[in-house]
N, C-alpha and C. Protein backbone atom coordinates (compact mmCIF):
# COMPACT_ATOMS: atom_id res chain seq x y z
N UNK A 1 -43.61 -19.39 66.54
CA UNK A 1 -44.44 -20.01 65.57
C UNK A 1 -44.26 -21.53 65.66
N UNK A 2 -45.58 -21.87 65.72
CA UNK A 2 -44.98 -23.11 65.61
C UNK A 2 -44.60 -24.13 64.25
N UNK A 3 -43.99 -25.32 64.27
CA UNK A 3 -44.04 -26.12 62.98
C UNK A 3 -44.89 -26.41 62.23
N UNK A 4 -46.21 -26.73 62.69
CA UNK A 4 -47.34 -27.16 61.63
C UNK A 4 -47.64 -25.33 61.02
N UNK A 5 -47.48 -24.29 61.61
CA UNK A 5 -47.71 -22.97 61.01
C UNK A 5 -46.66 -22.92 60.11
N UNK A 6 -45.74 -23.12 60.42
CA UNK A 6 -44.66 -23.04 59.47
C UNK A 6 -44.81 -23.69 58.08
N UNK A 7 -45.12 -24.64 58.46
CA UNK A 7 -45.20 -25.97 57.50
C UNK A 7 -46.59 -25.40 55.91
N UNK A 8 -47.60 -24.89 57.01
CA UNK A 8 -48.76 -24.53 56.30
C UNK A 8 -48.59 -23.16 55.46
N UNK A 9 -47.53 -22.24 55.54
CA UNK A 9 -47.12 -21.43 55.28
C UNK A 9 -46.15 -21.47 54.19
N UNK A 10 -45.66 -22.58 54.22
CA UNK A 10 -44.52 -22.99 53.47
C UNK A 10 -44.97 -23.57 52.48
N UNK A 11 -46.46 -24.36 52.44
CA UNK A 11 -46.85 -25.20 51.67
C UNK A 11 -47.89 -23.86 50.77
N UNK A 12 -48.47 -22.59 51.26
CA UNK A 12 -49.02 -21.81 50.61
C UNK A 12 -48.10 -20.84 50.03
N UNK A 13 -46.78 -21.04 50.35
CA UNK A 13 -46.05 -20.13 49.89
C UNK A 13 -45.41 -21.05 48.46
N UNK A 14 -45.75 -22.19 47.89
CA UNK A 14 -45.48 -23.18 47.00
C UNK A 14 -46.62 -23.16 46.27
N UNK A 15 -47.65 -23.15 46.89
CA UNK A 15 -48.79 -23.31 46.08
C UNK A 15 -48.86 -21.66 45.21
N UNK A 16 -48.64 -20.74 45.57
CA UNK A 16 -48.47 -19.72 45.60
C UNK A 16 -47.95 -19.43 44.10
N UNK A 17 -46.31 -19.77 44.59
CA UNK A 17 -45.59 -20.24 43.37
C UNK A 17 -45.88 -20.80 42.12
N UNK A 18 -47.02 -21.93 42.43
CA UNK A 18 -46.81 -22.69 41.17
C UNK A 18 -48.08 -21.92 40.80
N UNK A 19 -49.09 -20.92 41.59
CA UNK A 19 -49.64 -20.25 40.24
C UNK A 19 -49.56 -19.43 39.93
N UNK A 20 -48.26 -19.17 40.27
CA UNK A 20 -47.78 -17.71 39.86
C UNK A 20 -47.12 -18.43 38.45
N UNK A 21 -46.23 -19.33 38.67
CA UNK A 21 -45.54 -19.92 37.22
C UNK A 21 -46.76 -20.20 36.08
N UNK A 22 -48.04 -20.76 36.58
CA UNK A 22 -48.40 -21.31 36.06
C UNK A 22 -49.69 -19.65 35.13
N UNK A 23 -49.69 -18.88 35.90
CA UNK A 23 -49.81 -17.37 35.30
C UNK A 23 -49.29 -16.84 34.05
N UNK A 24 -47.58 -17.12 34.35
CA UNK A 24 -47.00 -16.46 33.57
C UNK A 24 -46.76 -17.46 32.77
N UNK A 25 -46.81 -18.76 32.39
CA UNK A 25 -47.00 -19.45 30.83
C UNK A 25 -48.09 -19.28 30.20
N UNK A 26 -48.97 -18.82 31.14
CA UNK A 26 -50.43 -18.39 30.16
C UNK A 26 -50.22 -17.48 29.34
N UNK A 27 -50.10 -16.08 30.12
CA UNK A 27 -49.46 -15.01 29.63
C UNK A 27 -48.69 -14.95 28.30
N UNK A 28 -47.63 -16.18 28.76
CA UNK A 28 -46.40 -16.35 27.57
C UNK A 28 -47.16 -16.83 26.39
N UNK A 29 -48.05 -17.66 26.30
CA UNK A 29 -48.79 -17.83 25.59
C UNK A 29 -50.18 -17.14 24.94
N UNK A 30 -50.63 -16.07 25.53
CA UNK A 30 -51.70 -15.33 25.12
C UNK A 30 -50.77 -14.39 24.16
N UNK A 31 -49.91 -13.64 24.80
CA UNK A 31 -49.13 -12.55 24.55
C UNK A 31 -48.04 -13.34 23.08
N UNK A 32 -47.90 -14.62 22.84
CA UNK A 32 -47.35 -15.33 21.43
C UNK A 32 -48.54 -15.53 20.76
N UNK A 33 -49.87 -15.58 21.01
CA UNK A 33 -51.10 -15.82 20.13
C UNK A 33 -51.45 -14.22 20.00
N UNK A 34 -51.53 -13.02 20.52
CA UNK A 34 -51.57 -11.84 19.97
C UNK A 34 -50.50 -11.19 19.29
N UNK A 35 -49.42 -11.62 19.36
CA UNK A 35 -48.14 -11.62 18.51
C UNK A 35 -48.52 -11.78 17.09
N UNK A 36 -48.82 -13.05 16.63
CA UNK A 36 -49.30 -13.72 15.40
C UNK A 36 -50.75 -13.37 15.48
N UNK A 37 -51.71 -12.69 15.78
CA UNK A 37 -52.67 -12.33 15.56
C UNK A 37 -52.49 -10.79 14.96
N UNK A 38 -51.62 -9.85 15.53
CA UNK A 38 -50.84 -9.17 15.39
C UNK A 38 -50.45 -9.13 13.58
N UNK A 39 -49.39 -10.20 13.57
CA UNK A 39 -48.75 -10.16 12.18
C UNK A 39 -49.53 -10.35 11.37
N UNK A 40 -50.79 -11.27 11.60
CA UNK A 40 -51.77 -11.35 10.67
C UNK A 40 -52.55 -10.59 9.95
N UNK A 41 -52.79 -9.74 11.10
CA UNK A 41 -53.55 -7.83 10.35
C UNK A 41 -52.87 -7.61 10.24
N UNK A 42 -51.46 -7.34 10.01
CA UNK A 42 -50.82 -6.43 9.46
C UNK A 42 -50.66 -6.86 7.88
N UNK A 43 -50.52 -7.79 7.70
CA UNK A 43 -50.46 -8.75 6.46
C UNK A 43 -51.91 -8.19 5.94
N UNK A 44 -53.11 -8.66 6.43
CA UNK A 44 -54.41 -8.09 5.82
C UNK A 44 -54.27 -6.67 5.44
N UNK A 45 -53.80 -6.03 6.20
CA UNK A 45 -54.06 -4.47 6.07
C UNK A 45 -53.36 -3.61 5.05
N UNK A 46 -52.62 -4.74 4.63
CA UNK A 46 -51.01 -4.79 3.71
C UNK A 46 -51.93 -4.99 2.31
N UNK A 47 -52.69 -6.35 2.61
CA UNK A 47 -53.31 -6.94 1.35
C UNK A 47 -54.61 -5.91 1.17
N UNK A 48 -55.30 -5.29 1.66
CA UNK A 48 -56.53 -4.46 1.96
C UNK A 48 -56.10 -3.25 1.14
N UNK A 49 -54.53 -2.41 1.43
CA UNK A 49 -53.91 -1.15 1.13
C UNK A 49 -53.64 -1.67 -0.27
N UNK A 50 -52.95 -2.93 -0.79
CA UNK A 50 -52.60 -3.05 -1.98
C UNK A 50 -53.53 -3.00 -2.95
N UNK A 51 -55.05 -3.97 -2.75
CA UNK A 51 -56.47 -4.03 -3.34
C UNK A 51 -56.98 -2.66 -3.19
N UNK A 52 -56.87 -1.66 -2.36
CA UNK A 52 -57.78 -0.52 -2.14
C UNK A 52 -56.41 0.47 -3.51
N UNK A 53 -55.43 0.18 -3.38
CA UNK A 53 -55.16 1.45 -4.60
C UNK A 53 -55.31 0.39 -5.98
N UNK A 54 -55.43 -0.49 -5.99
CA UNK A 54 -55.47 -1.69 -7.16
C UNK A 54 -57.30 -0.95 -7.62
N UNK A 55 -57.94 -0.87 -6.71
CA UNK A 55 -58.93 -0.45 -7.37
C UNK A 55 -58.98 1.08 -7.56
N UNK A 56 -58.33 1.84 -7.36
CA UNK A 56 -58.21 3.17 -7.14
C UNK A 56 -57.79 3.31 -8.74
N UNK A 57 -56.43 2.25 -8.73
CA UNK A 57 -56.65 2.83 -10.47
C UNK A 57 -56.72 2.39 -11.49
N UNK A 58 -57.92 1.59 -11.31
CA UNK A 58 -59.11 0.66 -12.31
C UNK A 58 -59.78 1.89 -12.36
N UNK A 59 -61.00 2.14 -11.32
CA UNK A 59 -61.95 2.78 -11.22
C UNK A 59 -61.61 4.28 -11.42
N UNK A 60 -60.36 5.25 -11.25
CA UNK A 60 -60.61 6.26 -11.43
C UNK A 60 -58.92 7.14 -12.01
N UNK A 61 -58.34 6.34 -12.00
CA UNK A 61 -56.71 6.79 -12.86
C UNK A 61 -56.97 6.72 -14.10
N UNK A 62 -57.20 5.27 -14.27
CA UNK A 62 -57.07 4.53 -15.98
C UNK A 62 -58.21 5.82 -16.43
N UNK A 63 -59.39 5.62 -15.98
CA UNK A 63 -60.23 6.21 -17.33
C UNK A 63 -60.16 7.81 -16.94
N UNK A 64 -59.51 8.31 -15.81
CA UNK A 64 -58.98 9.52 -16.42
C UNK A 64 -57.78 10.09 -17.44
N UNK A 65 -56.53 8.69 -16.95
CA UNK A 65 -55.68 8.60 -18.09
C UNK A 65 -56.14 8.70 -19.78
N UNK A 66 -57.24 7.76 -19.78
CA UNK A 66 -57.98 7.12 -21.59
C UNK A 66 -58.09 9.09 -21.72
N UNK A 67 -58.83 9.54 -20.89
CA UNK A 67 -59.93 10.93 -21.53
C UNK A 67 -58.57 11.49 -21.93
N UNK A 68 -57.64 11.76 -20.99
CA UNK A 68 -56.51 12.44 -21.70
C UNK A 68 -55.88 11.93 -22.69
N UNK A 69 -56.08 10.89 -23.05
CA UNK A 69 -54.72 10.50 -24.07
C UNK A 69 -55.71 10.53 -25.23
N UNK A 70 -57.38 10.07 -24.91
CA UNK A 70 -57.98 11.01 -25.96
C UNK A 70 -58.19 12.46 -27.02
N UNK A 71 -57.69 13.42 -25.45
CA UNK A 71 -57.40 14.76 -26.18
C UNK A 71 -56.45 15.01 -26.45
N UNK A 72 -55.35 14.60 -26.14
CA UNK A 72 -53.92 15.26 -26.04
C UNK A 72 -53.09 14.91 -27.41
N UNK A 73 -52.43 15.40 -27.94
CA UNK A 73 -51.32 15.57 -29.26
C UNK A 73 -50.80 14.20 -28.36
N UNK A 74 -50.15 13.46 -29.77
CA UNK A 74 -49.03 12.05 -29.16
C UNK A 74 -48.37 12.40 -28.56
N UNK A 75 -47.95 11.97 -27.61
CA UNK A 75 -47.19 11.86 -26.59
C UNK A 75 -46.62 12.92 -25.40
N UNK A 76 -48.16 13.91 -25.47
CA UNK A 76 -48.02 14.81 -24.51
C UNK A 76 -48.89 14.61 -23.76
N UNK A 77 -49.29 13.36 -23.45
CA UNK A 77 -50.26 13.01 -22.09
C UNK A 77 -49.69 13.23 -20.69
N UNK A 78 -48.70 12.65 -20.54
CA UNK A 78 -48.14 12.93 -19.31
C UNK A 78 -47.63 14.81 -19.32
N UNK A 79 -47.47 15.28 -20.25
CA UNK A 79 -47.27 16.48 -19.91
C UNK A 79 -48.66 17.36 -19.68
N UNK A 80 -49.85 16.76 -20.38
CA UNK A 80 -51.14 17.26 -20.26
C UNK A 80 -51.53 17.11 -18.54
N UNK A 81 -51.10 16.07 -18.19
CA UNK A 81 -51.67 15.41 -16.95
C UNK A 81 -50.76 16.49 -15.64
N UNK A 82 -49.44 16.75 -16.15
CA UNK A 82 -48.92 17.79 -14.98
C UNK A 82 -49.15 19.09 -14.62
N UNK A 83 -49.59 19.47 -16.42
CA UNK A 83 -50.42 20.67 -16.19
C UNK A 83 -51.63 20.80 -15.33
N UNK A 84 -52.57 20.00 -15.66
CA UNK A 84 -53.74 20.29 -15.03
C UNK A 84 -53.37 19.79 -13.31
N UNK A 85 -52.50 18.85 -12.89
CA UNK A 85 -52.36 18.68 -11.39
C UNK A 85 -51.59 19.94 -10.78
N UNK A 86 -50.95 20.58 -12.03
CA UNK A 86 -50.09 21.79 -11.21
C UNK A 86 -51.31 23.03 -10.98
N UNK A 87 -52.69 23.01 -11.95
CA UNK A 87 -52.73 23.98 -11.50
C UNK A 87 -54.56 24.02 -10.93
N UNK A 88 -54.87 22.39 -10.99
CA UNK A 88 -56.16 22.36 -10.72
C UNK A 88 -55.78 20.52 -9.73
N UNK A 89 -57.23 20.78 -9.01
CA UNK A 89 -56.96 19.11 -8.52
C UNK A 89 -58.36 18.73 -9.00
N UNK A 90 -58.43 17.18 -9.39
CA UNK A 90 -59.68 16.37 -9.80
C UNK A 90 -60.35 16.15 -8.59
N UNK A 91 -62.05 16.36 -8.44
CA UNK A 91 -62.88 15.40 -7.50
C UNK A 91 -63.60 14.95 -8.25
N UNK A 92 -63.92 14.05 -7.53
CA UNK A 92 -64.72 12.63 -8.15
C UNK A 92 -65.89 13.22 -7.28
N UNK A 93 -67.59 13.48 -8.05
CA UNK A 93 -68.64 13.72 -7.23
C UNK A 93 -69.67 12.60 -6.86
N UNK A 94 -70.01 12.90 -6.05
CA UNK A 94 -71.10 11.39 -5.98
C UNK A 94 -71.86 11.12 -6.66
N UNK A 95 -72.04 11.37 -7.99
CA UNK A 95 -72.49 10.51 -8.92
C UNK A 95 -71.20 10.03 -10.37
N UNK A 96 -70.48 10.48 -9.50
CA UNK A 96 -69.32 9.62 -10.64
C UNK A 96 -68.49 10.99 -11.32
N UNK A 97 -69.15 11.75 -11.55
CA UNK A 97 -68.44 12.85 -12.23
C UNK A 97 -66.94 13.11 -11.67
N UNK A 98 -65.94 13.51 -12.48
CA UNK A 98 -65.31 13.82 -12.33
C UNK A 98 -64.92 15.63 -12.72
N UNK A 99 -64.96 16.44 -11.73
CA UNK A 99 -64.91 17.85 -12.19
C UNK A 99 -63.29 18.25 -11.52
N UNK A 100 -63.34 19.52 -12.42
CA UNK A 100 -62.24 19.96 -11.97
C UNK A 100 -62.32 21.34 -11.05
N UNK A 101 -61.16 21.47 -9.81
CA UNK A 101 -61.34 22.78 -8.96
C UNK A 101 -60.18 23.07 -8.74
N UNK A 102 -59.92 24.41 -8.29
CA UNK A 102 -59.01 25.32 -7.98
C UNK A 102 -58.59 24.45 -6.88
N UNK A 103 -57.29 25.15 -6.91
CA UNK A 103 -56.45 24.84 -5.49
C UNK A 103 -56.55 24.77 -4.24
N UNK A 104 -57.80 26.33 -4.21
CA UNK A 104 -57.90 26.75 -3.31
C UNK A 104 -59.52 25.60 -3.07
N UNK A 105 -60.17 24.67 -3.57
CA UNK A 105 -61.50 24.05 -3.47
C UNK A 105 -62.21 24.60 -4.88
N UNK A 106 -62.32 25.70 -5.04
CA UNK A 106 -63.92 26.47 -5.27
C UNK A 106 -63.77 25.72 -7.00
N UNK A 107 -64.74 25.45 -7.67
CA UNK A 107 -64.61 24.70 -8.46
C UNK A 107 -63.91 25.46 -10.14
N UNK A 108 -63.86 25.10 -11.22
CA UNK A 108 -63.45 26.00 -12.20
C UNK A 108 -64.62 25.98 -12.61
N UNK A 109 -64.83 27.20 -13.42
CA UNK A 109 -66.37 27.27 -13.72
C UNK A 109 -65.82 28.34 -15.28
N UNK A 110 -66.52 28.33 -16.75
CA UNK A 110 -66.33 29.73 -17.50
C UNK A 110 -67.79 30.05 -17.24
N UNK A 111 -67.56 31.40 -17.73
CA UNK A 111 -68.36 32.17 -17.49
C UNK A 111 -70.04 32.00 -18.19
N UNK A 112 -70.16 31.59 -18.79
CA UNK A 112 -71.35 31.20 -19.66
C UNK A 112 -71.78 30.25 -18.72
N UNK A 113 -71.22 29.11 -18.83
CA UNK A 113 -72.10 27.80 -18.35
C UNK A 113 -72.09 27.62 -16.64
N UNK A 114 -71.46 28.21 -15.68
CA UNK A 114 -71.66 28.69 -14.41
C UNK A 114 -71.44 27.39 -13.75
N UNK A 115 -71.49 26.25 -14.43
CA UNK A 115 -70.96 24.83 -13.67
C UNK A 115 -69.66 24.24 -13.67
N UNK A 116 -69.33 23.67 -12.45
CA UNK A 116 -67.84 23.24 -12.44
C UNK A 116 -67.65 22.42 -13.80
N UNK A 117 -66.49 22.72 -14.76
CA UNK A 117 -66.66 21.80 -15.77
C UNK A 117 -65.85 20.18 -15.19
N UNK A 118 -66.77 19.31 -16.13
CA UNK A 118 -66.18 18.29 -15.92
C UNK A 118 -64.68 17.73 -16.75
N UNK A 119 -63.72 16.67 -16.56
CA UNK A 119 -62.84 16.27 -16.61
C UNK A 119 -63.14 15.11 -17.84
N UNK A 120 -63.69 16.01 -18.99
CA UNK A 120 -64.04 15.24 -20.35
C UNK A 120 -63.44 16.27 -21.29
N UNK A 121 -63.59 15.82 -23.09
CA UNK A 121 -63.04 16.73 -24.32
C UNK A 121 -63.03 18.30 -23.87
N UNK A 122 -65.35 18.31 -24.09
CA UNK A 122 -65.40 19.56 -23.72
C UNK A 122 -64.90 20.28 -22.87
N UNK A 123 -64.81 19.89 -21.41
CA UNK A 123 -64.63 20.98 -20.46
C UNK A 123 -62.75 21.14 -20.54
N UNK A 124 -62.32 20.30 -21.11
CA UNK A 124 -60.44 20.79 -21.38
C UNK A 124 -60.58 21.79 -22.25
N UNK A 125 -61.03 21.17 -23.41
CA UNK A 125 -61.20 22.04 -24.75
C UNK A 125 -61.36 23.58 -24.06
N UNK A 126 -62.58 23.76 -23.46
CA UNK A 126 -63.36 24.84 -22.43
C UNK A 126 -62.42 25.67 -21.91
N UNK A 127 -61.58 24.96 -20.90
CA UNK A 127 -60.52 25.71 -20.62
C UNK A 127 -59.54 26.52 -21.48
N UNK A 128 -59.64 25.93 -22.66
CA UNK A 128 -58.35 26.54 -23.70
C UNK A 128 -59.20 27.65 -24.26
N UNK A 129 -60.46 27.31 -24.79
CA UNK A 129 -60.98 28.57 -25.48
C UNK A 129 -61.62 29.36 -24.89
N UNK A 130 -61.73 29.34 -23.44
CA UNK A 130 -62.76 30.53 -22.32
C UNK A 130 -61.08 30.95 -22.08
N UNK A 131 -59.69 30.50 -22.49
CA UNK A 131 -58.89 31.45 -21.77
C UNK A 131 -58.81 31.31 -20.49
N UNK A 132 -59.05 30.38 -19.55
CA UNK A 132 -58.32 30.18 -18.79
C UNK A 132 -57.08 29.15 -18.31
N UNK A 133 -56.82 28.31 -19.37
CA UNK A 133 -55.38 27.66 -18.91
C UNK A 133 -55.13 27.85 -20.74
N UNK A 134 -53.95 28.96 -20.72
CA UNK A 134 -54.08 28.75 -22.44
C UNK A 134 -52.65 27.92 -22.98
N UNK A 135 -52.42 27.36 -21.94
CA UNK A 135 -51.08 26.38 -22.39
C UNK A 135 -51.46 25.34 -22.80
N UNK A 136 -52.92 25.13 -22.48
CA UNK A 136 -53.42 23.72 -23.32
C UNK A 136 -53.12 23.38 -24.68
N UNK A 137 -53.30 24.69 -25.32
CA UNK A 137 -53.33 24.89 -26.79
C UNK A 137 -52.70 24.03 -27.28
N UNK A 138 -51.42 23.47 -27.43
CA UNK A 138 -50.47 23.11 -27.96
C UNK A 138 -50.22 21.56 -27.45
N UNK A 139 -50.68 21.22 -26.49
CA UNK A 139 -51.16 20.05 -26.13
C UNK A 139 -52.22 19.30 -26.63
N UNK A 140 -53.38 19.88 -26.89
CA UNK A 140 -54.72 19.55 -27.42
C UNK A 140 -54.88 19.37 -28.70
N UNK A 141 -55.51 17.98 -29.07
CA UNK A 141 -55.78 17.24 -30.39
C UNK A 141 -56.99 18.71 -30.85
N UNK A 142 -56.63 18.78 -31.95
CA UNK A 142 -57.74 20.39 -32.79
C UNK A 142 -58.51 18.98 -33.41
N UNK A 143 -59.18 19.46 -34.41
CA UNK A 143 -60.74 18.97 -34.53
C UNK A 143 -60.03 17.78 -35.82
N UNK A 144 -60.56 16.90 -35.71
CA UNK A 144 -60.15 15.72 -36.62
C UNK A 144 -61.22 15.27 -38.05
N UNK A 145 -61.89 16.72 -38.00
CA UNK A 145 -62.38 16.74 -39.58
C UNK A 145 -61.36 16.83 -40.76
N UNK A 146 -61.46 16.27 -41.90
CA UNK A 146 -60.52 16.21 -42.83
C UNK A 146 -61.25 17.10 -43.95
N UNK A 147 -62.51 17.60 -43.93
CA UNK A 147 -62.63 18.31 -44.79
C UNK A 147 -64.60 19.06 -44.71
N UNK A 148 -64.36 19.42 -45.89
CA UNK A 148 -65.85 20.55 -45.85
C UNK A 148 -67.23 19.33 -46.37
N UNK A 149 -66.66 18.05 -46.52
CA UNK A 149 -67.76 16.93 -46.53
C UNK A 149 -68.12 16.36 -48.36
N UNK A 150 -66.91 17.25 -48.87
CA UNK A 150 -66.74 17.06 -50.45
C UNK A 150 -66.64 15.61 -50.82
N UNK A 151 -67.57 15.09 -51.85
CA UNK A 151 -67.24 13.36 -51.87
C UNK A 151 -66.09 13.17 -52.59
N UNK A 152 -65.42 14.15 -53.18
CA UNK A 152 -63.92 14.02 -53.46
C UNK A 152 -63.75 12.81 -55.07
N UNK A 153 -63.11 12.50 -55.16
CA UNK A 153 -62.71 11.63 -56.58
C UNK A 153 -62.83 10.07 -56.30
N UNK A 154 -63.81 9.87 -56.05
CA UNK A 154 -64.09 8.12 -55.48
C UNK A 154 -64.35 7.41 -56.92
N UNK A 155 -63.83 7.71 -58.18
CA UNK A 155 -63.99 6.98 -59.25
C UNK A 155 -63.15 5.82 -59.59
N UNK A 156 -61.88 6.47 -58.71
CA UNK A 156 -60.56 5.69 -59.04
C UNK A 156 -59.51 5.76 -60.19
N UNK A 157 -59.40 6.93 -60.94
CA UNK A 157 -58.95 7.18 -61.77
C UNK A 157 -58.79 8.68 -62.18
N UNK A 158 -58.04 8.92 -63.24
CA UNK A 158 -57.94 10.34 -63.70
C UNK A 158 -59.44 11.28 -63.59
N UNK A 159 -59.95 12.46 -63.07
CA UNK A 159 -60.61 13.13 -63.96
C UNK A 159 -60.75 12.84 -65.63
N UNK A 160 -62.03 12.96 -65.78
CA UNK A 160 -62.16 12.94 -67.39
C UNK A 160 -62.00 13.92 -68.47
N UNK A 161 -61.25 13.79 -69.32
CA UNK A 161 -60.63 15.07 -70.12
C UNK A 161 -61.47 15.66 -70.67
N UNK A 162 -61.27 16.94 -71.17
CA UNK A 162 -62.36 17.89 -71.86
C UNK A 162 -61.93 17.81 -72.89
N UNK A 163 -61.49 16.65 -73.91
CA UNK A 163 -62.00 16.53 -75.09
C UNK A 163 -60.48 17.16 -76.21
N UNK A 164 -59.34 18.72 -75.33
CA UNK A 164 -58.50 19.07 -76.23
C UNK A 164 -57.56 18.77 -75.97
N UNK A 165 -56.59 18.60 -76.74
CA UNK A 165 -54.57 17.91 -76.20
C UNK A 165 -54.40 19.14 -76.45
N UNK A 166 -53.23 19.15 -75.57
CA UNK A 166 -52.21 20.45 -75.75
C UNK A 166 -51.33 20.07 -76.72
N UNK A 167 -50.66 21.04 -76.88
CA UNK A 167 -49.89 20.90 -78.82
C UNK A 167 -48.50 20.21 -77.84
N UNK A 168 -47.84 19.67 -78.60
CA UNK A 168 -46.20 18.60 -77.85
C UNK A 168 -45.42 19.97 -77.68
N UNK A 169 -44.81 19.86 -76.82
CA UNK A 169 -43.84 20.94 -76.40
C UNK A 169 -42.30 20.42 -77.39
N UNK A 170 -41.84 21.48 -77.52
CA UNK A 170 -40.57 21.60 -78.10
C UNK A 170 -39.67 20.75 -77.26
N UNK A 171 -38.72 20.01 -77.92
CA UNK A 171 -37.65 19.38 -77.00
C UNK A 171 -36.81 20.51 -76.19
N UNK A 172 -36.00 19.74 -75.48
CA UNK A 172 -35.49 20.87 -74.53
C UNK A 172 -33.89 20.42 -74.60
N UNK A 173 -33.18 21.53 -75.36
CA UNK A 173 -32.03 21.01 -75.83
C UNK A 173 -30.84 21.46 -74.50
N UNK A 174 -30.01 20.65 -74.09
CA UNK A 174 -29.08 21.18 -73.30
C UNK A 174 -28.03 21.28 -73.80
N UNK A 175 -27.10 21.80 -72.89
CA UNK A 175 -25.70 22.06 -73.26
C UNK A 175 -24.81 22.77 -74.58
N UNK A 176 -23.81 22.75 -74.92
CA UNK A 176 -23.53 23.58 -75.91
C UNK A 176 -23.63 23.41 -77.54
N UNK A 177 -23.86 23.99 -78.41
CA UNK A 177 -24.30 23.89 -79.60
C UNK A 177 -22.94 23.90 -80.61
């Protein structure tokens, strides 16, 4: 071989080199900008997961929580709420409804009204008096009428007497004579 081959060989075997170096700082640098592109969705996806159950229970916990703590005796909401997850699960239908179904999917239905009941007064109530979850009973606010609609004594004072006194009763003597 001769020297100028050598030489030209030597000089492509440098050039070679420097873009091979000059490759792998790119690299080093693409591969540190998908790094931090990287951490960045994960951060979004972080902030996305936190906002997506943040609205999960705005839109559909809370005001299933309110309906129960509507029906339920004080302070048996959370026990109202384990019952029905132990033995039914909630769907939300596409128009908002919230009904309730078996375990197995198929929806709860009593026998009269043939539709999945929904996840309001009536259709709990429903359940307790069609007899099918009868542990409600004792959980469930009963009817919050106070009476048969009597206007009752709104005068503010005694009834008005009929006019006779009773005769004075005898004193009432104690102890020994």
């Amino acid at each position: 071989m001769s020297e100028e081959t050598f030489e030209q060989l030597q000089e492509e075997v440098q050039k070679l080199r420097d873009k091979n170096k000059q490759l792998l700082n790119e690299k080093k640098t693409i591969q540190g900008e998908r790094d931090q592109l990287a951490d960045k969705v994960q951060g979004l996806e972080s902030e996305r997961d936190n906002l997506s159950g943040e609205l999960n229970r705005i839109t559909i916990e809370q005001p299933r929580r309110e309906i129960l703590e509507d029906v339920s005796v004080p302070d048996m909401t959370d026990t109202l709420q384990r019952e029905l997850d132990h033995h039914f699960d909630i769907e939300r239908t596409d128009d908002g409804r919230d009904i309730l179904k078996h375990k197995d999917g198929t929806p709860v239905t009593v026998e009269e009204e043939g539709e999945a009941l929904e996840l309001n007064r009536d259709g709990l109530h429903a359940l307790f008096d069609k007899g099918v979850l009868p542990s409600l009973g004792r959980m469930l606010l009963g009817s919050q009428s106070t009476g048969g609609g009597a206007p009752g004594n709104m005068g503010g004072g005694p009834p008005p007497s009929t006019g006779q006194k009773q005769p004075p009763r005898p004193d009432g003597r104690f102890g020994m004579r």
